[in-house]
PDB file of N, CA and C in Angstrom:
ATOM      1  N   UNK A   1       0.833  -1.188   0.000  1.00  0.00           N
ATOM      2  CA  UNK A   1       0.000   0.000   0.000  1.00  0.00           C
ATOM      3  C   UNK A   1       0.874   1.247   0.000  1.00  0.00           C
ATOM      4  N   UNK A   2       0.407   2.349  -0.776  1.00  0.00           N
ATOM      5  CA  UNK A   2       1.196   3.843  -0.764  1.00  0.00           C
ATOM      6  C   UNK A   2       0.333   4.419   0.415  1.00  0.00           C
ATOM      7  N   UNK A   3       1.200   5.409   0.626  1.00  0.00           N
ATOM      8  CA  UNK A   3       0.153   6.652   1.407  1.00  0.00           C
ATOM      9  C   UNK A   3      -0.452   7.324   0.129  1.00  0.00           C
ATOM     10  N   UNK A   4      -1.697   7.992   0.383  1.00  0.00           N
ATOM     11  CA  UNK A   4      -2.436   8.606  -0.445  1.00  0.00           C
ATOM     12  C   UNK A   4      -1.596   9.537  -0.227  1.00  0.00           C
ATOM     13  N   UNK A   5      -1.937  10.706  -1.870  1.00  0.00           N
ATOM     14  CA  UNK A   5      -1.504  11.709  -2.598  1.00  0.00           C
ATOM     15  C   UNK A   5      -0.077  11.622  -2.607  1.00  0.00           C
ATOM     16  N   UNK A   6       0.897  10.186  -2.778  1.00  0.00           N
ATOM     17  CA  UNK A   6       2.348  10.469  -3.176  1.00  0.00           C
ATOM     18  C   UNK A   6       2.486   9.280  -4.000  1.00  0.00           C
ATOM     19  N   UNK A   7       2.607   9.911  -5.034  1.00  0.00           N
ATOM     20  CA  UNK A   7       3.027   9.131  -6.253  1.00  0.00           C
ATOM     21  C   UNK A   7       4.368   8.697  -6.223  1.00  0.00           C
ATOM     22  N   UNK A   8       5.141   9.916  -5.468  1.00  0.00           N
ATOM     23  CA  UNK A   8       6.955   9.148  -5.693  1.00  0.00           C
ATOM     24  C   UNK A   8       7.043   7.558  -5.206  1.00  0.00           C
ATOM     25  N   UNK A   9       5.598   7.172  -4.259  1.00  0.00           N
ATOM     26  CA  UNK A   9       5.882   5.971  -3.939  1.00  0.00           C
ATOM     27  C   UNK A   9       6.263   4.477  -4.953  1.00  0.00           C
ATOM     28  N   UNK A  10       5.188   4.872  -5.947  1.00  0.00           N
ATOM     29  CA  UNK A  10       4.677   3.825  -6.682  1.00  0.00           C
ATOM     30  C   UNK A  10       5.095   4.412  -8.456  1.00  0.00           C
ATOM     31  N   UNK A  11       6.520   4.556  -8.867  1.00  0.00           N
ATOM     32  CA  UNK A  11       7.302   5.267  -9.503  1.00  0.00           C
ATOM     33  C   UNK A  11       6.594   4.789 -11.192  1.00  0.00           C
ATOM     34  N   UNK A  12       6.847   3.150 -10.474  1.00  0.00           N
ATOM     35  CA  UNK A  12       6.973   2.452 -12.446  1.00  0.00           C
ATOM     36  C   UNK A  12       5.561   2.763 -12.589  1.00  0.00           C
ATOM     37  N   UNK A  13       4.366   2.534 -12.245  1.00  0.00           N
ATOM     38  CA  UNK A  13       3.295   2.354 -12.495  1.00  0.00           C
ATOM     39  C   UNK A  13       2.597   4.230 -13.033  1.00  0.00           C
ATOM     40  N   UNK A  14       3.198   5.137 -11.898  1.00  0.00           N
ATOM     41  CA  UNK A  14       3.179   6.085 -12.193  1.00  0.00           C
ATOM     42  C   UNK A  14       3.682   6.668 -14.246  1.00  0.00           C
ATOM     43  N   UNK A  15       5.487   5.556 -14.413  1.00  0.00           N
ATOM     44  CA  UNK A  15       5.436   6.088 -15.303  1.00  0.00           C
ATOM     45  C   UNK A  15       4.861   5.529 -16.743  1.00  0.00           C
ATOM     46  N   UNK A  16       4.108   4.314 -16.333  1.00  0.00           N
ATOM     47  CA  UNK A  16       3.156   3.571 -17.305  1.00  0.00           C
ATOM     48  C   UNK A  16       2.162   4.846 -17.979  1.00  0.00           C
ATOM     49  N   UNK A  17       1.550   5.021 -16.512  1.00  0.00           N
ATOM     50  CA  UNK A  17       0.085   6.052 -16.793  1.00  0.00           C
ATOM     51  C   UNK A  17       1.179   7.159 -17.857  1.00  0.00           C
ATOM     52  N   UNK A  18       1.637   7.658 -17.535  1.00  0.00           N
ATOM     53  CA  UNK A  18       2.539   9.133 -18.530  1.00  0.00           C
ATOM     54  C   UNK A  18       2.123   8.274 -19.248  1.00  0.00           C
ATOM     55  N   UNK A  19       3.139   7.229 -19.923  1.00  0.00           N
ATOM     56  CA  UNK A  19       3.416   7.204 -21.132  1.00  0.00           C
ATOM     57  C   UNK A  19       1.593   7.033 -22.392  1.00  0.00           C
ATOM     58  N   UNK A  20       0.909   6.148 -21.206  1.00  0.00           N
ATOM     59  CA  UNK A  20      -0.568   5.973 -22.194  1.00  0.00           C
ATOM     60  C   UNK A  20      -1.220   7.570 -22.113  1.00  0.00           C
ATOM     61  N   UNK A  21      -1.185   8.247 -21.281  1.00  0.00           N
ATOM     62  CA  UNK A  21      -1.656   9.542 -21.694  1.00  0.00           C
ATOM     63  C   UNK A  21      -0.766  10.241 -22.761  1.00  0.00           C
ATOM     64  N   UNK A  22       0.145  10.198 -22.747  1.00  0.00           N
ATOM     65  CA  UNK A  22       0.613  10.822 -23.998  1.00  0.00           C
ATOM     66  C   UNK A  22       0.682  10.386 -25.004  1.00  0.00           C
ATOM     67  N   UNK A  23       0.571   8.509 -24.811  1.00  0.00           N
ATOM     68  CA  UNK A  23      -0.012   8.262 -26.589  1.00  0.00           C
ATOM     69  C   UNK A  23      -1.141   8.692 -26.541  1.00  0.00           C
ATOM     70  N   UNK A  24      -2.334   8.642 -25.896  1.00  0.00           N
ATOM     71  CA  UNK A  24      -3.216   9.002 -26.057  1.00  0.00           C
ATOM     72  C   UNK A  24      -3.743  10.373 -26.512  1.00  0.00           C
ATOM     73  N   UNK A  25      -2.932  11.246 -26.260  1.00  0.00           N
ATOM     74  CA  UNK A  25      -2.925  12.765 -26.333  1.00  0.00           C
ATOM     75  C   UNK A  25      -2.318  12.873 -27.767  1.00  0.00           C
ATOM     76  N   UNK A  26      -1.461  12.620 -28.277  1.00  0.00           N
ATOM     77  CA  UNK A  26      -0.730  12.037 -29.639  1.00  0.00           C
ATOM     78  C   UNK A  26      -1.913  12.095 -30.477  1.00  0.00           C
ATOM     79  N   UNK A  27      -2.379  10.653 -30.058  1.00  0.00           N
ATOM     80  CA  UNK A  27      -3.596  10.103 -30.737  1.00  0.00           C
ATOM     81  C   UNK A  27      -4.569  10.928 -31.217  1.00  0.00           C
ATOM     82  N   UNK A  28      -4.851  11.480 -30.493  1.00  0.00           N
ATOM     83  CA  UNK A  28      -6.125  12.243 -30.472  1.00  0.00           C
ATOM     84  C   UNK A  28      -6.094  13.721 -31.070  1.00  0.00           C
ATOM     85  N   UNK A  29      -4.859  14.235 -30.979  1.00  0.00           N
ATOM     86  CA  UNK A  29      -4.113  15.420 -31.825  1.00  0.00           C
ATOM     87  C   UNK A  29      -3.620  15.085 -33.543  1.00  0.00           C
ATOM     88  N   UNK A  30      -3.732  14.367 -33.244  1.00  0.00           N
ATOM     89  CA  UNK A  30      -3.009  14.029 -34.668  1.00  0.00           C
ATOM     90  C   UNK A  30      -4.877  13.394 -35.292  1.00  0.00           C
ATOM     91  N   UNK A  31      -5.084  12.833 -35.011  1.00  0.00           N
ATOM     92  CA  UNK A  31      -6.469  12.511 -35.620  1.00  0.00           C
ATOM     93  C   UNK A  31      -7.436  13.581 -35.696  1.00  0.00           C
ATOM     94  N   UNK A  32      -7.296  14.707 -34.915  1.00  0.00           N
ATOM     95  CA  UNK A  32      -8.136  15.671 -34.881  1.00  0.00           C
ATOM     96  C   UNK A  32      -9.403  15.568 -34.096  1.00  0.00           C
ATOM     97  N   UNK A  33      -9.472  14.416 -32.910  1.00  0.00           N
ATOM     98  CA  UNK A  33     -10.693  14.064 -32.525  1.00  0.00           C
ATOM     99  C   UNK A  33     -11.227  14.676 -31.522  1.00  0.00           C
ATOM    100  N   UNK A  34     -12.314  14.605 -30.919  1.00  0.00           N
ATOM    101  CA  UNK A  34     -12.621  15.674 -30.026  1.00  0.00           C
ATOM    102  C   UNK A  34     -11.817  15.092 -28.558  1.00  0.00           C
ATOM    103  N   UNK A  35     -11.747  16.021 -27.768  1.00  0.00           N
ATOM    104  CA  UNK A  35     -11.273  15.496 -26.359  1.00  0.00           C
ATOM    105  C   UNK A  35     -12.345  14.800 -25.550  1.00  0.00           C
ATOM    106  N   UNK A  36     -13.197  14.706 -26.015  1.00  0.00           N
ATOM    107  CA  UNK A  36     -13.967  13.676 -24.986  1.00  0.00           C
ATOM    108  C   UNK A  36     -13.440  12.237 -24.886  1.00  0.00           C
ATOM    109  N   UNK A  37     -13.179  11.798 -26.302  1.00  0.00           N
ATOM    110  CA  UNK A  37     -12.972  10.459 -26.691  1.00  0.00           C
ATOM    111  C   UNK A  37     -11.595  10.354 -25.943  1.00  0.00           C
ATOM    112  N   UNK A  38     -11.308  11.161 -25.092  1.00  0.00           N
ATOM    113  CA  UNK A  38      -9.725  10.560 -24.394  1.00  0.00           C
ATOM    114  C   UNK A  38      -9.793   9.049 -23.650  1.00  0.00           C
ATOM    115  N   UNK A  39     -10.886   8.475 -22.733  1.00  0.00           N
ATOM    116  CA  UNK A  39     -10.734   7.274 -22.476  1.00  0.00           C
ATOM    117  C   UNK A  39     -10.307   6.289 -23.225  1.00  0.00           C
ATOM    118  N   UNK A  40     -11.432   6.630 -25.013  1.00  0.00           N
ATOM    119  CA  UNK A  40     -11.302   5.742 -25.685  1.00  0.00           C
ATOM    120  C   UNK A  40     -10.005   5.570 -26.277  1.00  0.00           C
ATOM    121  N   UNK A  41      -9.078   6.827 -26.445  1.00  0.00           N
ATOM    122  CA  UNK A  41      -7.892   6.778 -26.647  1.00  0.00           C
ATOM    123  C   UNK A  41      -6.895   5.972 -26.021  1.00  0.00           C
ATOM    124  N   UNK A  42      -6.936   6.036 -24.677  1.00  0.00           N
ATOM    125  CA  UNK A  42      -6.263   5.406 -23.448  1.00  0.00           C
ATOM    126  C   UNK A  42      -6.119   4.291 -23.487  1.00  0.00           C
ATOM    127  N   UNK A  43      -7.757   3.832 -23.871  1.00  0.00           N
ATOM    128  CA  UNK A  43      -7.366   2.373 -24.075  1.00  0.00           C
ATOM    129  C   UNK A  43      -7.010   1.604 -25.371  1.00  0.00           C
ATOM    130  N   UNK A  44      -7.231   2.216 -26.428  1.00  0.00           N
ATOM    131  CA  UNK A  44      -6.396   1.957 -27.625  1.00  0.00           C
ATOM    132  C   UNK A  44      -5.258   1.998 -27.428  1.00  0.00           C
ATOM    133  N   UNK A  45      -4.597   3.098 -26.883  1.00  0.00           N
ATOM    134  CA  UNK A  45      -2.799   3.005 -26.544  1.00  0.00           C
ATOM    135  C   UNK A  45      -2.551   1.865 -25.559  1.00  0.00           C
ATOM    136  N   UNK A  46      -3.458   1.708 -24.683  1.00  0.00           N
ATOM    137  CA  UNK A  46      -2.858   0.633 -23.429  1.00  0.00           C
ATOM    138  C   UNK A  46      -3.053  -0.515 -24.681  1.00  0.00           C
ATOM    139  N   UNK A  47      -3.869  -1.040 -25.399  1.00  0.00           N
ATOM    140  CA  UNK A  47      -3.962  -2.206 -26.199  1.00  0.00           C
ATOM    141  C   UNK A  47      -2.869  -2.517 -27.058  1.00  0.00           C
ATOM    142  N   UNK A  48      -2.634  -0.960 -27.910  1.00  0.00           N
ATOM    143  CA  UNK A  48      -1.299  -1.162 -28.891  1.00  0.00           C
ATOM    144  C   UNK A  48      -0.091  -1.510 -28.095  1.00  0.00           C
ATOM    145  N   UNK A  49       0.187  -0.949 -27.217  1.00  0.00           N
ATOM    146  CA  UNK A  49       0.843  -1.193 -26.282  1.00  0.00           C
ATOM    147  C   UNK A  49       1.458  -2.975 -25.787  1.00  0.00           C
ATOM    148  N   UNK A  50       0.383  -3.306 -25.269  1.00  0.00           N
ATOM    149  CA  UNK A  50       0.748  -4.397 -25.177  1.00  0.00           C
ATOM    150  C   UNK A  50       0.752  -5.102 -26.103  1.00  0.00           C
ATOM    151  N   UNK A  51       0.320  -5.161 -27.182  1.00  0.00           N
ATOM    152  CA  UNK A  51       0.590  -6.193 -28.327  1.00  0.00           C
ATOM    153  C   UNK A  51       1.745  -5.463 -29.367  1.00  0.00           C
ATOM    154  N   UNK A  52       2.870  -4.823 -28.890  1.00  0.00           N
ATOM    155  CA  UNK A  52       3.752  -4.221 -29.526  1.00  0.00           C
ATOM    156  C   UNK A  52       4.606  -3.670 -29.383  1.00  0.00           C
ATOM    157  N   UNK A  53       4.646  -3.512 -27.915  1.00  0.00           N
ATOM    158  CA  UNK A  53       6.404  -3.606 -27.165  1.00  0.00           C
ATOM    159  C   UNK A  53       6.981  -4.472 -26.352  1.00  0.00           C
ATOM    160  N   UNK A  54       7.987  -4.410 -26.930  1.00  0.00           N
ATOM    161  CA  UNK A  54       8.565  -5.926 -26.346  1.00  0.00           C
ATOM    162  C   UNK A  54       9.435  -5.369 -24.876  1.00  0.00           C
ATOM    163  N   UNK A  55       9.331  -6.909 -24.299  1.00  0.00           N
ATOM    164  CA  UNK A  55       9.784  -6.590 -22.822  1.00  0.00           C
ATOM    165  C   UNK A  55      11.173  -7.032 -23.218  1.00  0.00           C
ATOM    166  N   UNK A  56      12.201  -6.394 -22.531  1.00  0.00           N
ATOM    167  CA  UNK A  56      13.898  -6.339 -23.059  1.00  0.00           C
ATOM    168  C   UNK A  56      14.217  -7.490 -21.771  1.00  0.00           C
ATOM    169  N   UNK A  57      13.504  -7.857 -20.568  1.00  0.00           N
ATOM    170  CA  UNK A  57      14.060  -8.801 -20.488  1.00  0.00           C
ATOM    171  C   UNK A  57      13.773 -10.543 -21.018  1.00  0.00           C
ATOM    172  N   UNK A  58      11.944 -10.742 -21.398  1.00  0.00           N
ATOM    173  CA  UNK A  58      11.638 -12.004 -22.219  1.00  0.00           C
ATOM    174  C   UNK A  58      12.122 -11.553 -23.625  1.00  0.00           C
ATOM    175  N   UNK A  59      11.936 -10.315 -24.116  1.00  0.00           N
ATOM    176  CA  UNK A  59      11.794 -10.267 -25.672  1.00  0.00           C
ATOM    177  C   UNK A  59      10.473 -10.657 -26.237  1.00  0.00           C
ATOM    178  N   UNK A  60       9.604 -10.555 -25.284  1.00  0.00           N
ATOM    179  CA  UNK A  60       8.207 -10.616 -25.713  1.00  0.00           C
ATOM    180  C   UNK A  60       7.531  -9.342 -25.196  1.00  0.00           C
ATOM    181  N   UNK A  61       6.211  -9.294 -25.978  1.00  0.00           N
ATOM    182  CA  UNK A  61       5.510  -8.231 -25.772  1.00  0.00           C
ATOM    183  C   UNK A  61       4.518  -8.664 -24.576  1.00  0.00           C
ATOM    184  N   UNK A  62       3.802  -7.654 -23.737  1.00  0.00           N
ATOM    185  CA  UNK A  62       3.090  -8.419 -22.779  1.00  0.00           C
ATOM    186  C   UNK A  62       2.272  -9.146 -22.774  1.00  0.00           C
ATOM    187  N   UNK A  63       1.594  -9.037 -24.545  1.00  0.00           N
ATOM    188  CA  UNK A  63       0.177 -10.111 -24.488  1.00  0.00           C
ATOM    189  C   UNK A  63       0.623 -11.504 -24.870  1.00  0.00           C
ATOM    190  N   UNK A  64       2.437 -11.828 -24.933  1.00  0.00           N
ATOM    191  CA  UNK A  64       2.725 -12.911 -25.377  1.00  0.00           C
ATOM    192  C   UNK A  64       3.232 -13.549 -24.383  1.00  0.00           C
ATOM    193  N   UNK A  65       3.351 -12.568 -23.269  1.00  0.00           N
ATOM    194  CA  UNK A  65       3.674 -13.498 -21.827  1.00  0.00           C
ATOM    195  C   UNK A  65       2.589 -13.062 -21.007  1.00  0.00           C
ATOM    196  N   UNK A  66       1.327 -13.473 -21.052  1.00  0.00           N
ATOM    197  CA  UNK A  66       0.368 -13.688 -20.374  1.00  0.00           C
ATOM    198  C   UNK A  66      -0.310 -14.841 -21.418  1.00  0.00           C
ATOM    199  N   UNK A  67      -0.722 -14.745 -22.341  1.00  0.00           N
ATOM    200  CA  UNK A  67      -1.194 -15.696 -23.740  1.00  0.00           C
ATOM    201  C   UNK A  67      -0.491 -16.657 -24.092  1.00  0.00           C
ATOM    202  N   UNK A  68       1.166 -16.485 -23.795  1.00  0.00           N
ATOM    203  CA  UNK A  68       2.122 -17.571 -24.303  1.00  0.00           C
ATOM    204  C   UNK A  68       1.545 -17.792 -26.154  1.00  0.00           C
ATOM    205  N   UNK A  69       1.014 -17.235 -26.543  1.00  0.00           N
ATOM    206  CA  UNK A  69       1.357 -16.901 -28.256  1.00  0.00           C
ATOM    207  C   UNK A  69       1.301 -15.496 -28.983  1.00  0.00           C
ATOM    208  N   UNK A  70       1.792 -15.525 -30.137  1.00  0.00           N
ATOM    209  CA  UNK A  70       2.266 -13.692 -30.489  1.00  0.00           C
ATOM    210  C   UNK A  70       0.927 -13.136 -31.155  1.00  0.00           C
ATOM    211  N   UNK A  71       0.539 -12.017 -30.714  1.00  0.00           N
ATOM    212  CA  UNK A  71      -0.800 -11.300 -31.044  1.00  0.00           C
ATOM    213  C   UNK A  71      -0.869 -11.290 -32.157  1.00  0.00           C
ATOM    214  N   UNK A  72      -2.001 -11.074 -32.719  1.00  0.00           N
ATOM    215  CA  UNK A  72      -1.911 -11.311 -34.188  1.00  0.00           C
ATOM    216  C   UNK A  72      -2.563  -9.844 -34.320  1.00  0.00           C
ATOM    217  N   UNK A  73      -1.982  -8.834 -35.555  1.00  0.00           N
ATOM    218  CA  UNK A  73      -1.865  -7.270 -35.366  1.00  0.00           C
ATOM    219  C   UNK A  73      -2.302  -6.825 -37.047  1.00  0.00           C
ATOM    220  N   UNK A  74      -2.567  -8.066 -37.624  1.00  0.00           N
ATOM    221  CA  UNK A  74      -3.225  -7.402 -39.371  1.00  0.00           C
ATOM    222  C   UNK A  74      -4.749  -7.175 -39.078  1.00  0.00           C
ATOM    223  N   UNK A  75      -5.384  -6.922 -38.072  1.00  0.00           N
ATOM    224  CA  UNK A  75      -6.117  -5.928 -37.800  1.00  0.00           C
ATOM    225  C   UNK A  75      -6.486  -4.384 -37.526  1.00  0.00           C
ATOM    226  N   UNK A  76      -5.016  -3.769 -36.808  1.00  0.00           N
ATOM    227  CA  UNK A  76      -4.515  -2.890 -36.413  1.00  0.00           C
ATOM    228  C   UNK A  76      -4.970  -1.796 -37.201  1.00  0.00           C
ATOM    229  N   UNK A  77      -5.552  -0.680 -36.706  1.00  0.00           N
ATOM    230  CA  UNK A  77      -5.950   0.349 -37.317  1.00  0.00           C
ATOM    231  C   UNK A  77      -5.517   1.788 -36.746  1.00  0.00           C
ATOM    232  N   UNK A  78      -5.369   2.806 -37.762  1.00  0.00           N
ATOM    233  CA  UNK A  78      -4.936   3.789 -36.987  1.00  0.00           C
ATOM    234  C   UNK A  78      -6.379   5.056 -36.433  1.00  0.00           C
ATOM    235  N   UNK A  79      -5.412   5.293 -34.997  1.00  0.00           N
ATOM    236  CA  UNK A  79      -6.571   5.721 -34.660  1.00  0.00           C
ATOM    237  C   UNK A  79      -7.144   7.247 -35.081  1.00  0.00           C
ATOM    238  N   UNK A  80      -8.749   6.565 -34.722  1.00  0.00           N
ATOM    239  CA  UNK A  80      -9.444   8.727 -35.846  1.00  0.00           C
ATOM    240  C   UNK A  80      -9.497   8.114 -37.229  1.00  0.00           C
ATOM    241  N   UNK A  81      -9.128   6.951 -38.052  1.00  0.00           N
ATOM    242  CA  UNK A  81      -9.012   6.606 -39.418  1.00  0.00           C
ATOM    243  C   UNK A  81     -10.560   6.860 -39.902  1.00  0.00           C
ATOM    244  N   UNK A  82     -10.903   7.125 -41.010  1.00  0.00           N
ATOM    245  CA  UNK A  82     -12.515   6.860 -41.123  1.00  0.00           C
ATOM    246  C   UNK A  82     -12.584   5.695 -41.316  1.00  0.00           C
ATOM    247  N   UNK A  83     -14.137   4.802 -41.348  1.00  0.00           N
ATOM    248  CA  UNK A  83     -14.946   3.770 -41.593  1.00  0.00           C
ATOM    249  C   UNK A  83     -16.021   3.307 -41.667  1.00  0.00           C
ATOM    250  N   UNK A  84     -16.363   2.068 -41.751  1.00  0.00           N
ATOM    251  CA  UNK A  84     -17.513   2.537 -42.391  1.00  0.00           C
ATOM    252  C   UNK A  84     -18.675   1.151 -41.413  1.00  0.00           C
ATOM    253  N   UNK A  85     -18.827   1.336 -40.463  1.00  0.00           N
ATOM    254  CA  UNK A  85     -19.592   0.327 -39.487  1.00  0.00           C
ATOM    255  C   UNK A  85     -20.815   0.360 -40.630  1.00  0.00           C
ATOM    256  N   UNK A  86     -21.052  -1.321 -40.265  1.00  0.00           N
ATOM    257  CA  UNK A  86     -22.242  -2.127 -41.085  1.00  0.00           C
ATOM    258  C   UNK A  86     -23.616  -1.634 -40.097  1.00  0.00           C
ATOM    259  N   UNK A  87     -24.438  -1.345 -41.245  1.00  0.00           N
ATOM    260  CA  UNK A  87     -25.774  -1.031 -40.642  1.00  0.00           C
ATOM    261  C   UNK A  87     -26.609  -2.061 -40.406  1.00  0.00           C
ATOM    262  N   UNK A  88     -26.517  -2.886 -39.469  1.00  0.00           N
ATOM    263  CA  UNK A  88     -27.660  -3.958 -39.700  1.00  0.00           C
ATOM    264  C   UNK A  88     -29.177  -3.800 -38.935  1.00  0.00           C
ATOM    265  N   UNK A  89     -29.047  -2.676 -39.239  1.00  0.00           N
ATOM    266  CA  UNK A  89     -30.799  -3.222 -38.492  1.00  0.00           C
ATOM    267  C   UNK A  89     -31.749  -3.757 -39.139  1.00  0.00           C
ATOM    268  N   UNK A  90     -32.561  -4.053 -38.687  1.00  0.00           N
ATOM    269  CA  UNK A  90     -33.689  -4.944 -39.240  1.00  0.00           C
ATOM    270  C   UNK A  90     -34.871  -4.701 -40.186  1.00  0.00           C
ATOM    271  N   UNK A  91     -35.096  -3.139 -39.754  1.00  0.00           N
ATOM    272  CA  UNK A  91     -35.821  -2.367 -40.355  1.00  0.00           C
ATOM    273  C   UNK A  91     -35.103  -1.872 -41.684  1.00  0.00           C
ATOM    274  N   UNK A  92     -34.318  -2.085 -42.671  1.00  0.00           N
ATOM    275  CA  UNK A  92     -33.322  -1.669 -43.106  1.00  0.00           C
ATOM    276  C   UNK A  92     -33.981  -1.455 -44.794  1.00  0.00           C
ATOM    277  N   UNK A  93     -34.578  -0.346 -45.383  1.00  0.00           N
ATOM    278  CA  UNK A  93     -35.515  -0.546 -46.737  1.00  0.00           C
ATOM    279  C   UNK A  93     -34.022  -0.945 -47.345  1.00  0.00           C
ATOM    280  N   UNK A  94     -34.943  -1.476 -48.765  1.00  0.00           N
ATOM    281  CA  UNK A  94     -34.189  -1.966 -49.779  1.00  0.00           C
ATOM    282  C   UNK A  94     -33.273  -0.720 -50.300  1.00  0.00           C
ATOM    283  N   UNK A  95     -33.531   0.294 -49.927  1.00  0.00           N
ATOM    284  CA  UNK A  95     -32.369   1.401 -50.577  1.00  0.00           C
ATOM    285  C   UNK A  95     -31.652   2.324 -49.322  1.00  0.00           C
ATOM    286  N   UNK A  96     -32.215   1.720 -48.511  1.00  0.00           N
ATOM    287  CA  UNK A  96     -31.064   2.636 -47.348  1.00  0.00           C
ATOM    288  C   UNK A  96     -29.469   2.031 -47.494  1.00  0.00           C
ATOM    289  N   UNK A  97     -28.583   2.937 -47.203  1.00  0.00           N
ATOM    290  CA  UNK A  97     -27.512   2.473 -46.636  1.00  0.00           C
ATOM    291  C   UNK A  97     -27.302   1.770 -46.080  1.00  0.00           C
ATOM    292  N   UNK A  98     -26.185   0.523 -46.604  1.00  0.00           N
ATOM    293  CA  UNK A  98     -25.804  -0.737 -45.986  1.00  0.00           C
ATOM    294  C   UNK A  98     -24.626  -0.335 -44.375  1.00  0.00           C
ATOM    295  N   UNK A  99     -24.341   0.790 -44.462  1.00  0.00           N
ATOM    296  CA  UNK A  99     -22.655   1.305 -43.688  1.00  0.00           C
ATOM    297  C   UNK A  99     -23.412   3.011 -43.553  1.00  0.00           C
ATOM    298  N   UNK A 100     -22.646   3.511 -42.317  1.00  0.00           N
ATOM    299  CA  UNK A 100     -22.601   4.816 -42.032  1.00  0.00           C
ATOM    300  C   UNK A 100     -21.301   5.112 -41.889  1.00  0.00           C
ATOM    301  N   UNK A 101     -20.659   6.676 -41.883  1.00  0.00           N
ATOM    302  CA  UNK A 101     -19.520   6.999 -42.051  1.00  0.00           C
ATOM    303  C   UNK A 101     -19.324   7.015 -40.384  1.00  0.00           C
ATOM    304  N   UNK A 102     -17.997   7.225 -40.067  1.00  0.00           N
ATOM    305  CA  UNK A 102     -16.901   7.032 -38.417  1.00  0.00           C
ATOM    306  C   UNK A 102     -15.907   7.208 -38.767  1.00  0.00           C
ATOM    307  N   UNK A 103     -15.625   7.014 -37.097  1.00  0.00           N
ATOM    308  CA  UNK A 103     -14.075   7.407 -37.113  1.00  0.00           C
ATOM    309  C   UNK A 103     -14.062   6.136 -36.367  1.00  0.00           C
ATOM    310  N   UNK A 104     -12.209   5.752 -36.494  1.00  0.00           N
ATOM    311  CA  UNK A 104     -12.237   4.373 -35.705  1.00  0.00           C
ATOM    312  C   UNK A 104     -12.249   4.690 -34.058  1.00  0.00           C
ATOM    313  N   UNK A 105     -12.325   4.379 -32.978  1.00  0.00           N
ATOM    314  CA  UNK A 105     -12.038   4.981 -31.776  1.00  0.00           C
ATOM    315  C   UNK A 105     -11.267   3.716 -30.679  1.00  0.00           C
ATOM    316  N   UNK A 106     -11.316   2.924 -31.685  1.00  0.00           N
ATOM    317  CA  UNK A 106     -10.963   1.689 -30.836  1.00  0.00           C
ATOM    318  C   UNK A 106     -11.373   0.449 -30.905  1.00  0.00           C
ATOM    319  N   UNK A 107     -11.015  -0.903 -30.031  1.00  0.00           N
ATOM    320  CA  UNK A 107     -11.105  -2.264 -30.365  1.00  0.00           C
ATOM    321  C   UNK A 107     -12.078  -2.932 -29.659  1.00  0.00           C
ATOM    322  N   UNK A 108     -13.046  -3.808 -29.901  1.00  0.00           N
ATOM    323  CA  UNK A 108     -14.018  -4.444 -28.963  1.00  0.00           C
ATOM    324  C   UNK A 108     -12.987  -5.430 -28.169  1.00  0.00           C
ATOM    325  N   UNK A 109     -13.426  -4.534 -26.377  1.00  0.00           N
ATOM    326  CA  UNK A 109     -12.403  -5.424 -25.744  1.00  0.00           C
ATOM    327  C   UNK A 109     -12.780  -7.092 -25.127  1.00  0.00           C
ATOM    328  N   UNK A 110     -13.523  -7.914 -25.633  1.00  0.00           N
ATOM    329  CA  UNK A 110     -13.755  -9.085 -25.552  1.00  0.00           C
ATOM    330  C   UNK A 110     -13.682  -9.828 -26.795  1.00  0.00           C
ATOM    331  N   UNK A 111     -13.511  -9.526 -27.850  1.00  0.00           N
ATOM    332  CA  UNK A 111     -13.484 -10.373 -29.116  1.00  0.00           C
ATOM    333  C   UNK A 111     -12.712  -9.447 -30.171  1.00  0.00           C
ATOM    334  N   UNK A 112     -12.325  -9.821 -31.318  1.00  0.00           N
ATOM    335  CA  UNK A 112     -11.509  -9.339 -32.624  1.00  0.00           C
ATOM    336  C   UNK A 112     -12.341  -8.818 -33.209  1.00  0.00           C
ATOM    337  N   UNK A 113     -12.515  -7.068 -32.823  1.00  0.00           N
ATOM    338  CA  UNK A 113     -13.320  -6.472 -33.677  1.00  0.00           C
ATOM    339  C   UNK A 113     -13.191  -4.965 -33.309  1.00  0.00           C
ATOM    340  N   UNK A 114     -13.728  -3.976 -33.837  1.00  0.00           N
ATOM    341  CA  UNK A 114     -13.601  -2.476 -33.325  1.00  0.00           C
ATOM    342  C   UNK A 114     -14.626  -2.365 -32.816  1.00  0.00           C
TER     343      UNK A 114
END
C-alpha cells in the first residue's frame, strides 16, 4: 500500500500512466478528434501497447507473456481513421444504406473487432 496523494511511492506504475496519456494525447491530436474520446484513446494506446512492445528482459511483448502466443496485429488500425460500421438493423428498406460513415475509436475489448 502507498500513502495517499504520493506518487513518488509507486514510480513504475506512475510512469506507465505518462506514457498511455501521452499516446493518447498524440492520438487524439493528430487525428483531430474531439477530447472527450480521451478514455477511448487510453485504451487503444494501453492495447497497442501491449501487443507491440517488447519486454527487453523475455523479448516478448506483454500479451505474449500472459497468452504464451504472439498477437496477431493485421487488424490494427490507426486511430481517428474513417470507416464505415455495417448497418444492420432490421428495419433496413431496400435502398437505405448498408454502412454509415466514423471514425475508428478503438477495439471491442472481448473479441476481434472495433
Amino acid at each position: 500500500k502507498t500513502v495517499p496523494k504520493t506518487p513518488q511511492q509507486n514510480g513504475v506504475v506512475e510512469r506507465r500512466n505518462r506514457t498511455l496519456v501521452e499516446a493518447a494525447r498524440t492520438m487524439l491530436i493528430f487525428s483531430k478528434a474531439l477530447m472527450f474520446l480521451w478514455a477511448e484513446a487510453v485504451a487503444t494506446a494501453c492495447y497497442t501497447k501491449n501487443r507491440s512492445l517488447i519486454h527487453t528482459r523475455h523479448h516478448k511483448t506483454p500479451y505474449e507473456l500472459v497468452h504464451n502466443k504472439k498477437p496477431d496485429l493485421t487488424f490494427f488500425r490507426v486511430f481517428g481513421a474513417l470507416c464505415y460500421p455495417t448497418n444492420d438493423s432490421k428495419d433496413l428498406g431496400k435502398l437505405q444504406p448498408t454502412a454509415v460513415t466514423g471514425i475508428f475509436i478503438g477495439y471491442a475489448p472481448s473479441r476481434k473487432g472495433y
